[in-house]
N, C-alpha and C. Protein backbone atom coordinates (compact mmCIF):
# COMPACT_ATOMS: atom_id res chain seq x y z
N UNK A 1 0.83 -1.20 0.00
CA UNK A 1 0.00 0.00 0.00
C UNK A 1 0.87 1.27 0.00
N UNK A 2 1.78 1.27 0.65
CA UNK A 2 2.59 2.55 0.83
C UNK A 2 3.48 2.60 -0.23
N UNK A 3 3.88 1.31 -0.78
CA UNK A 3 4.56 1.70 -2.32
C UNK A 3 3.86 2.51 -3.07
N UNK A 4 2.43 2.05 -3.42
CA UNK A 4 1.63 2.64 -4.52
C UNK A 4 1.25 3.93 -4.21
N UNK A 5 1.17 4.62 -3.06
CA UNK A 5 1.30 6.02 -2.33
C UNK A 5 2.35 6.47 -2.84
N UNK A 6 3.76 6.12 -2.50
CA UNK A 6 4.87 6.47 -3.54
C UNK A 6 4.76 6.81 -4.67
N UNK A 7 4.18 5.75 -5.37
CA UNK A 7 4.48 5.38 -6.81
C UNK A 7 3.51 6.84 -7.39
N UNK A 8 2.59 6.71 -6.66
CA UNK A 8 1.35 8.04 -7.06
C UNK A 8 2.12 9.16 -6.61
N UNK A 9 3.09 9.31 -5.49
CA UNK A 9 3.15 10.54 -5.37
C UNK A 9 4.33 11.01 -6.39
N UNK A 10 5.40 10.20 -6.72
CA UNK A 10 6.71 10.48 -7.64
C UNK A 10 5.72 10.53 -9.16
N UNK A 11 4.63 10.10 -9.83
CA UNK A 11 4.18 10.45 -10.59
C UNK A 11 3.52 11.35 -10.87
N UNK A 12 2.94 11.90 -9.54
CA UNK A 12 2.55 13.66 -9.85
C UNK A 12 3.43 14.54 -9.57
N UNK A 13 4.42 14.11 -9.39
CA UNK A 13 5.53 15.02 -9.25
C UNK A 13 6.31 15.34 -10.49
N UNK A 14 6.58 14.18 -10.83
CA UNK A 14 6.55 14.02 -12.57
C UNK A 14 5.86 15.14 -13.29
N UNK A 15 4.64 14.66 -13.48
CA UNK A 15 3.77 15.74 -14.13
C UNK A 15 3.38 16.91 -13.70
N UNK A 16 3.97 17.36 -12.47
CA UNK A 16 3.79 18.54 -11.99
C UNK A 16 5.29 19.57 -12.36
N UNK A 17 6.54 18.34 -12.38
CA UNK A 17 7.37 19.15 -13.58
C UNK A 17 7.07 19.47 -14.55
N UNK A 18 6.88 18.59 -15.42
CA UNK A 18 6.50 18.55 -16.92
C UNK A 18 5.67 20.10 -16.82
N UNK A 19 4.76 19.97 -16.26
CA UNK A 19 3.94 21.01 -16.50
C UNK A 19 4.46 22.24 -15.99
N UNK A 20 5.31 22.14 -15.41
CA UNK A 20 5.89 23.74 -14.34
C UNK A 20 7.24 24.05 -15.63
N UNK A 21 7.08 22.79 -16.20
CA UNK A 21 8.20 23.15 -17.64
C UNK A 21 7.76 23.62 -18.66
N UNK A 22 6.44 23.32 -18.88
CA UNK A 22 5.57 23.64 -20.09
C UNK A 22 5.21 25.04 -19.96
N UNK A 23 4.67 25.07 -18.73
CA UNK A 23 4.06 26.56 -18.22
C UNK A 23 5.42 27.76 -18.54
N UNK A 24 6.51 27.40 -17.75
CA UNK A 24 7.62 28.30 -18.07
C UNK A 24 7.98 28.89 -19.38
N UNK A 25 8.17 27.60 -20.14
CA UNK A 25 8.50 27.83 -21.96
C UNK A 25 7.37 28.83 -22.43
N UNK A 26 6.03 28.45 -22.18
CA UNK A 26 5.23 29.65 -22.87
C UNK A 26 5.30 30.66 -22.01
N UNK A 27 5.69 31.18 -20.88
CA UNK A 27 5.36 32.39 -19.89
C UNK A 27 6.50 33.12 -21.01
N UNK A 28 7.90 32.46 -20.96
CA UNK A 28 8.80 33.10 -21.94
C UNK A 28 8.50 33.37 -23.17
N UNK A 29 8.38 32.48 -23.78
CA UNK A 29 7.44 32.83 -25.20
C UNK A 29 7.29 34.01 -25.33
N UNK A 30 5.74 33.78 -24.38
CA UNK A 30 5.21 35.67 -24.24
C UNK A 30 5.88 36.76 -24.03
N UNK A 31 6.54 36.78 -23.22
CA UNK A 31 7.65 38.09 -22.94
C UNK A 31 8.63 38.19 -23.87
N UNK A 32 9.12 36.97 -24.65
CA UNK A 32 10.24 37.01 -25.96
C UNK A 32 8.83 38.05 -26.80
N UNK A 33 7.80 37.57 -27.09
CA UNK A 33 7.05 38.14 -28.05
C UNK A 33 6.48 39.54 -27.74
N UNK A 34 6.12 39.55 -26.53
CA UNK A 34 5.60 40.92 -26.12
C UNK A 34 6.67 41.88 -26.48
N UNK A 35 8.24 41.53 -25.76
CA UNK A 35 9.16 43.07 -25.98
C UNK A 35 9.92 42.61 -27.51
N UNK A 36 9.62 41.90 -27.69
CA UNK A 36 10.12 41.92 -29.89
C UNK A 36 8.90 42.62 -30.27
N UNK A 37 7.94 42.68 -29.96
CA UNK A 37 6.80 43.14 -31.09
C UNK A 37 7.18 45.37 -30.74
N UNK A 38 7.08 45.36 -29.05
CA UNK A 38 7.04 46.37 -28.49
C UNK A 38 8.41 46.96 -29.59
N UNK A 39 9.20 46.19 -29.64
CA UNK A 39 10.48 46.73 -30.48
C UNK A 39 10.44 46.86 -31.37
N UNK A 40 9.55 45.87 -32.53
CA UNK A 40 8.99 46.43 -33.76
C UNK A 40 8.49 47.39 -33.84
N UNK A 41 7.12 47.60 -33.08
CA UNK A 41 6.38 48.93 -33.45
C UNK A 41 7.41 50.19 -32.97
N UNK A 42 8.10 50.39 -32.03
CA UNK A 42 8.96 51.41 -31.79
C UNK A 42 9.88 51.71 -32.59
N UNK A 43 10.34 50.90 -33.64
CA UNK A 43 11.33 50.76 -34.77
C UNK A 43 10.72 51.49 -35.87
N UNK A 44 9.70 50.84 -35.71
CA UNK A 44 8.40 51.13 -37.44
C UNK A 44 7.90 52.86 -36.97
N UNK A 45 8.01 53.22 -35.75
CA UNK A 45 7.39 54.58 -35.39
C UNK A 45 8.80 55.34 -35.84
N UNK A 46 9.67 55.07 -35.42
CA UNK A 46 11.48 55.76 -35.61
C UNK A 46 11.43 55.91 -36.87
N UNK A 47 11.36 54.71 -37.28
CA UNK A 47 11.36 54.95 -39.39
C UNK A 47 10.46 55.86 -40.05
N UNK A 48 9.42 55.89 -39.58
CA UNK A 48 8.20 56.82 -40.13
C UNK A 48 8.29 57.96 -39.69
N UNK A 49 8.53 58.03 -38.30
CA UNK A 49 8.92 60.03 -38.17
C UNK A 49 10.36 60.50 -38.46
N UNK A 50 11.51 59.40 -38.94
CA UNK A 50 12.35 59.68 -39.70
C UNK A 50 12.39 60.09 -40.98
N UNK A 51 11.39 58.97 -41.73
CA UNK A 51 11.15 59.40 -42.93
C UNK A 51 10.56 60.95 -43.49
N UNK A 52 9.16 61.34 -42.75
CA UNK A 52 8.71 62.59 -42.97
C UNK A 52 9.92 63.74 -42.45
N UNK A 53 10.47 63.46 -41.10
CA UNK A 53 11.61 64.48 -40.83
C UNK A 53 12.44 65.18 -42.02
N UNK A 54 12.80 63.66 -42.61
CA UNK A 54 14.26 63.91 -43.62
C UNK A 54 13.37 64.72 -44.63
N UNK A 55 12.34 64.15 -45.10
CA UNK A 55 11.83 64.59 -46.06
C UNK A 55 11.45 66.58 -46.41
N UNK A 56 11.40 66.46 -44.92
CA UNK A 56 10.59 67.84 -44.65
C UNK A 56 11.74 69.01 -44.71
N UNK A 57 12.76 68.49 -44.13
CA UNK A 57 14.25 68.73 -43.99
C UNK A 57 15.10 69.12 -45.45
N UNK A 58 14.47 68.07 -46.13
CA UNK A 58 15.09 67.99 -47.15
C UNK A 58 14.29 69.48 -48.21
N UNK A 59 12.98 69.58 -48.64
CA UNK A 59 12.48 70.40 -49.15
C UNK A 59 12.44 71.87 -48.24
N UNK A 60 13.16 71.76 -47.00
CA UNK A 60 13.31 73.63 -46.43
C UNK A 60 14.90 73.52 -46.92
N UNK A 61 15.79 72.83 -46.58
CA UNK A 61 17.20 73.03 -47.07
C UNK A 61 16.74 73.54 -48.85
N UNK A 62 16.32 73.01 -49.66
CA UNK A 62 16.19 73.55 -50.71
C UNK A 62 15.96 74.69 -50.69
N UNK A 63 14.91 74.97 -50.40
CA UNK A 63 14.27 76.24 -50.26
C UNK A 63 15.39 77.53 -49.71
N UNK A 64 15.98 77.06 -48.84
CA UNK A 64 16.64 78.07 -47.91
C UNK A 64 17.49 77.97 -49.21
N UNK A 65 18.91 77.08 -49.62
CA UNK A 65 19.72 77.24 -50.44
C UNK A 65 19.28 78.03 -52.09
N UNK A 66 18.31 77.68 -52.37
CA UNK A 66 17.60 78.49 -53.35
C UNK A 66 17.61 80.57 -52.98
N UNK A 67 17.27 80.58 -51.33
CA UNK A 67 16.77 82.48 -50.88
C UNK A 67 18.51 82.34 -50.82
N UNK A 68 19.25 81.65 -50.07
CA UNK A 68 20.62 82.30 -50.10
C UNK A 68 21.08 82.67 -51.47
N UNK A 69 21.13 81.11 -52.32
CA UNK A 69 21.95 81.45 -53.76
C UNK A 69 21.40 83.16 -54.30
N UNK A 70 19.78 83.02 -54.39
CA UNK A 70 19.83 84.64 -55.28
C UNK A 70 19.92 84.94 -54.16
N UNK A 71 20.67 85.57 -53.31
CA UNK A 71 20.61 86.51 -52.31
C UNK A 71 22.44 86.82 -52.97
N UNK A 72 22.97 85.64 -53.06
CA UNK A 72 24.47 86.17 -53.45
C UNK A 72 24.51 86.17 -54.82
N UNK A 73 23.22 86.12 -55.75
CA UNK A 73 23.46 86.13 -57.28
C UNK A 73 24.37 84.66 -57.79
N UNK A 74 24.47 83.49 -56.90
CA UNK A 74 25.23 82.31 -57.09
C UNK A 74 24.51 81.42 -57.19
N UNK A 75 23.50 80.62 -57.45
CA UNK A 75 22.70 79.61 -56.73
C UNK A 75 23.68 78.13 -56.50
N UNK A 76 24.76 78.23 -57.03
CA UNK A 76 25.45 76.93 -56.52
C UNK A 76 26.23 77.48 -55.13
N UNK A 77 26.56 79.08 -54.89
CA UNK A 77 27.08 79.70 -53.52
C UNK A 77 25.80 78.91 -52.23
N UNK A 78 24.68 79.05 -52.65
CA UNK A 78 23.63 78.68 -51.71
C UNK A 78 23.63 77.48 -51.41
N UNK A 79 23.75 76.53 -52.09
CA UNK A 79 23.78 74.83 -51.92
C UNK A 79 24.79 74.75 -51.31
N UNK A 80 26.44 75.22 -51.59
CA UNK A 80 27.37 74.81 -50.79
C UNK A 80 27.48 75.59 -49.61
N UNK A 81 26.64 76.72 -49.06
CA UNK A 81 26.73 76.85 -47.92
C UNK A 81 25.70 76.45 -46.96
N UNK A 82 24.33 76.08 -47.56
CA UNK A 82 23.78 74.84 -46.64
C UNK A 82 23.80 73.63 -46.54
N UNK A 83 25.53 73.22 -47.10
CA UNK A 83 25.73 71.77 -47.20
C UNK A 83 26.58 72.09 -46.35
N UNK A 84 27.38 73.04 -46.46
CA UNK A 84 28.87 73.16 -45.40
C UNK A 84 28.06 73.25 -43.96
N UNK A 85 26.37 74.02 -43.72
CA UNK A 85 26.25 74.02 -42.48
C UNK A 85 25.98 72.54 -42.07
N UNK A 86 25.88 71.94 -42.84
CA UNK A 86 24.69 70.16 -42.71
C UNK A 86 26.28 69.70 -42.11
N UNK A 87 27.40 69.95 -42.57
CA UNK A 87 28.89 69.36 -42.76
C UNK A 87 29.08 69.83 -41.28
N UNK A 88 29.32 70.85 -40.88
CA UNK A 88 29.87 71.20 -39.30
C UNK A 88 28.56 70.55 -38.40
N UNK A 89 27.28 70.81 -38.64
CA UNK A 89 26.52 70.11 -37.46
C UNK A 89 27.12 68.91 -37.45
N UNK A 90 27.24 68.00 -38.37
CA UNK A 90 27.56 66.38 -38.55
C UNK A 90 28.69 65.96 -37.73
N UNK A 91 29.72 66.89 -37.87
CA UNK A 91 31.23 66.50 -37.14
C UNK A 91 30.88 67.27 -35.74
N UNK A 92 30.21 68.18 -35.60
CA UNK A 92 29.33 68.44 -33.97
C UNK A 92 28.99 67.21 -33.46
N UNK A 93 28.07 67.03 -34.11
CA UNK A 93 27.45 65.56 -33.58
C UNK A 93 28.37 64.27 -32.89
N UNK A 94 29.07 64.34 -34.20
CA UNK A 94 29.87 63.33 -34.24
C UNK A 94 31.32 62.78 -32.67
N UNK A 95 31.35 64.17 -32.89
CA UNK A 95 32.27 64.96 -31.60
C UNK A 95 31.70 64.41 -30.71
N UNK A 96 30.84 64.97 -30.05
CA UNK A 96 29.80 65.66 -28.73
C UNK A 96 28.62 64.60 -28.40
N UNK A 97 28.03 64.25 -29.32
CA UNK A 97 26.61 63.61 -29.12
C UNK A 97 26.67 62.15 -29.39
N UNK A 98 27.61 61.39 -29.83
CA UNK A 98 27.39 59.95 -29.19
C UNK A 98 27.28 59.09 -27.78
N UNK A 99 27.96 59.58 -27.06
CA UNK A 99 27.59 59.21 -25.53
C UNK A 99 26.49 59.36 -25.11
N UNK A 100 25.45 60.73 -24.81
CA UNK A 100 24.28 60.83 -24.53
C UNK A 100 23.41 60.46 -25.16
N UNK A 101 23.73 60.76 -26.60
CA UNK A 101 22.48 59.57 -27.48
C UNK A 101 22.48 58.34 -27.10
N UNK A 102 23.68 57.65 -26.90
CA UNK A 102 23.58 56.16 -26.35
C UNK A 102 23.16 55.92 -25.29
N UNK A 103 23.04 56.91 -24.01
CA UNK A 103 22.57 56.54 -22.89
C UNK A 103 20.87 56.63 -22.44
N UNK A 104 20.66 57.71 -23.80
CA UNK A 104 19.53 58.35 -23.68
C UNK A 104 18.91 57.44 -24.29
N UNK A 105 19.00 56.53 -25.84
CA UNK A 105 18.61 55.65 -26.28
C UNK A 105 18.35 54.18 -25.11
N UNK A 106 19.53 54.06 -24.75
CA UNK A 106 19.60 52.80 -23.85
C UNK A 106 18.80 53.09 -22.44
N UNK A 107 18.32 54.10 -21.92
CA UNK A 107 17.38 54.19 -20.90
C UNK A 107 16.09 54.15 -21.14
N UNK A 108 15.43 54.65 -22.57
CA UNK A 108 14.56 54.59 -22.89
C UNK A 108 13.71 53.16 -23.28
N UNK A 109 14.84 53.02 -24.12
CA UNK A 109 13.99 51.40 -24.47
C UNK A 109 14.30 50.48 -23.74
N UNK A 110 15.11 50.78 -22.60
CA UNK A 110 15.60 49.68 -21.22
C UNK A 110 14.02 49.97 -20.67
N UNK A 111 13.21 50.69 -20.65
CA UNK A 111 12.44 50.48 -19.73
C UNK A 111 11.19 50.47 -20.80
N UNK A 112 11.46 50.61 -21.41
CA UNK A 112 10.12 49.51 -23.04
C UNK A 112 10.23 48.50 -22.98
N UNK A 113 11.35 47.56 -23.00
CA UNK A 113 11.54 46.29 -22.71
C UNK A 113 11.07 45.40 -21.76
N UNK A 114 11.14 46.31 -20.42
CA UNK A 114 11.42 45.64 -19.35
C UNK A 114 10.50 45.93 -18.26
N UNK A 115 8.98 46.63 -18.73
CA UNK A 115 8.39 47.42 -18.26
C UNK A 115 7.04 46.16 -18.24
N UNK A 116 5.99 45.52 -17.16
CA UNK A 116 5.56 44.66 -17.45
C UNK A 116 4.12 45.09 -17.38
N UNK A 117 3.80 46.24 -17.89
CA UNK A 117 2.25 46.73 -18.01
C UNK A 117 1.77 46.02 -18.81
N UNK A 118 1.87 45.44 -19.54
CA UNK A 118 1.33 44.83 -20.78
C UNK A 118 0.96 43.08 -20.38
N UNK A 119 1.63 42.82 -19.66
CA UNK A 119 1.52 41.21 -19.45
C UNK A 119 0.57 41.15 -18.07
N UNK A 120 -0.21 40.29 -18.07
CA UNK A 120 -0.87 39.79 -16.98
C UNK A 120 -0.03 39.17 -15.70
N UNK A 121 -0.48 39.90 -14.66
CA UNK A 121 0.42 39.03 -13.50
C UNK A 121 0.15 37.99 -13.19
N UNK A 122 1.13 37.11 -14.02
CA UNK A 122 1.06 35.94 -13.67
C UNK A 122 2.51 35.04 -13.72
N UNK A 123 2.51 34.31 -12.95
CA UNK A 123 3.80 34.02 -12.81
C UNK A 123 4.02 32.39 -13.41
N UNK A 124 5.24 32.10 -13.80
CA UNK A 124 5.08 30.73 -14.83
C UNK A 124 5.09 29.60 -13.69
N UNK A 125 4.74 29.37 -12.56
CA UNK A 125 4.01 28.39 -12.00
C UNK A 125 2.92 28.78 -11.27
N UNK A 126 2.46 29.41 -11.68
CA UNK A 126 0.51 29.64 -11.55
C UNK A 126 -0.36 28.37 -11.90
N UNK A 127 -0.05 27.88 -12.89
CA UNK A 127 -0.92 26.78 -13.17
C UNK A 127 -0.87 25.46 -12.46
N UNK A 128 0.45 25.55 -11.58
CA UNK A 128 1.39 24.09 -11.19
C UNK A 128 1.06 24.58 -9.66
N UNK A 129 0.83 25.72 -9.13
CA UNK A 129 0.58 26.40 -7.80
C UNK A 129 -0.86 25.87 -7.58
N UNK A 130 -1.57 25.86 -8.37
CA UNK A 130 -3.39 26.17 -8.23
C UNK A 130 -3.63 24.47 -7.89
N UNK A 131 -2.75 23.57 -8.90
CA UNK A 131 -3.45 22.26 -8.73
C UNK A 131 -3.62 21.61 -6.83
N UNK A 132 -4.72 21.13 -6.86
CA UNK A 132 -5.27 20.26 -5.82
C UNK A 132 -4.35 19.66 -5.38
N UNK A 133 -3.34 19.25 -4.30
CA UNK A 133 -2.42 18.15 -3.96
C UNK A 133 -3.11 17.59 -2.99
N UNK A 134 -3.61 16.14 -2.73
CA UNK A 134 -4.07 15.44 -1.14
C UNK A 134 -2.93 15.46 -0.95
N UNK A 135 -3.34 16.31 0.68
CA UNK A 135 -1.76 16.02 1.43
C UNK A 135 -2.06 14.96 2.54
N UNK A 136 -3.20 14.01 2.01
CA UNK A 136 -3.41 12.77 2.90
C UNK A 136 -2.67 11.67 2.35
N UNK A 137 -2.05 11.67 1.09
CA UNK A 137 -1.45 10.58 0.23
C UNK A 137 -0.35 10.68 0.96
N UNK A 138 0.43 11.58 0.97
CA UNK A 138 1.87 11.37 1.45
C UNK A 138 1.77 10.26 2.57
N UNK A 139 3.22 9.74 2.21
CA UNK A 139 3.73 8.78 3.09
C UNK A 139 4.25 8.76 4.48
């Protein structure tokens, strides 16, 4: 009699791994999928207000290099001096603004990532917690 008490209890123990294994793999799943998707759409938003930026950027630089050129009677004087300004911001940048962009980038989406509003509290042995155990079987 007390074998088969055993035998029942090392077999729900069994399947109470299995399942506290199963449960885990998808809890991860979800969070692999939740902060990849969160990273897609934040990617796809970067690209799209990049795109209109440049764009917008791109047709006032014209514009401006167009009022400079006839302003000096040159219109190629105008292009190369709102390319030479595009040229010193760039090596500004380049200088000065990689560190804080990186930190400023890396704090931001450190806490997009890692931020768990989105997921239900639930923890990956919830399902393996809830089951019924007789604690009259034990041996």
């Amino acid at each position: 009699m007390a074998f088969e008490k055993l035998t029942n209890n090392l077999k729900g123990l069994t399947d109470n791994g299995q399942e506290y294994a199963k449960v885990t793999a998808e809890y991860y799943k979800l969070s692999l999928f939740k902060n990849g998707m969160r990273g897609l759409v934040s990617s796809a938003n970067l690209a799209l207000r990049a795109t209109f930026g440049l764009i917008a950027m791109m047709f006032f630089s014209i514009g401006l290099s167009i009022v400079i050129g006839e302003s000096l009677d040159s219109l190629s004087a105008g292009f190369f001096i709102v390319g030479g300004i595009y040229l010193v911001i760039f090596f500004l940048v380049f200088l000065f603004a990689a560190k804080p962009l990186e930190t400023m980038l890396l704090k931001k989406y450190s806490k997009l990532a890692f931020s768990d509003d989105s997921l239900p509290d639930v923890s990956p042995v919830a399902p393996v917690a809830t089951q019924n155990i007789n604690t009259d079987d034990r041996i």
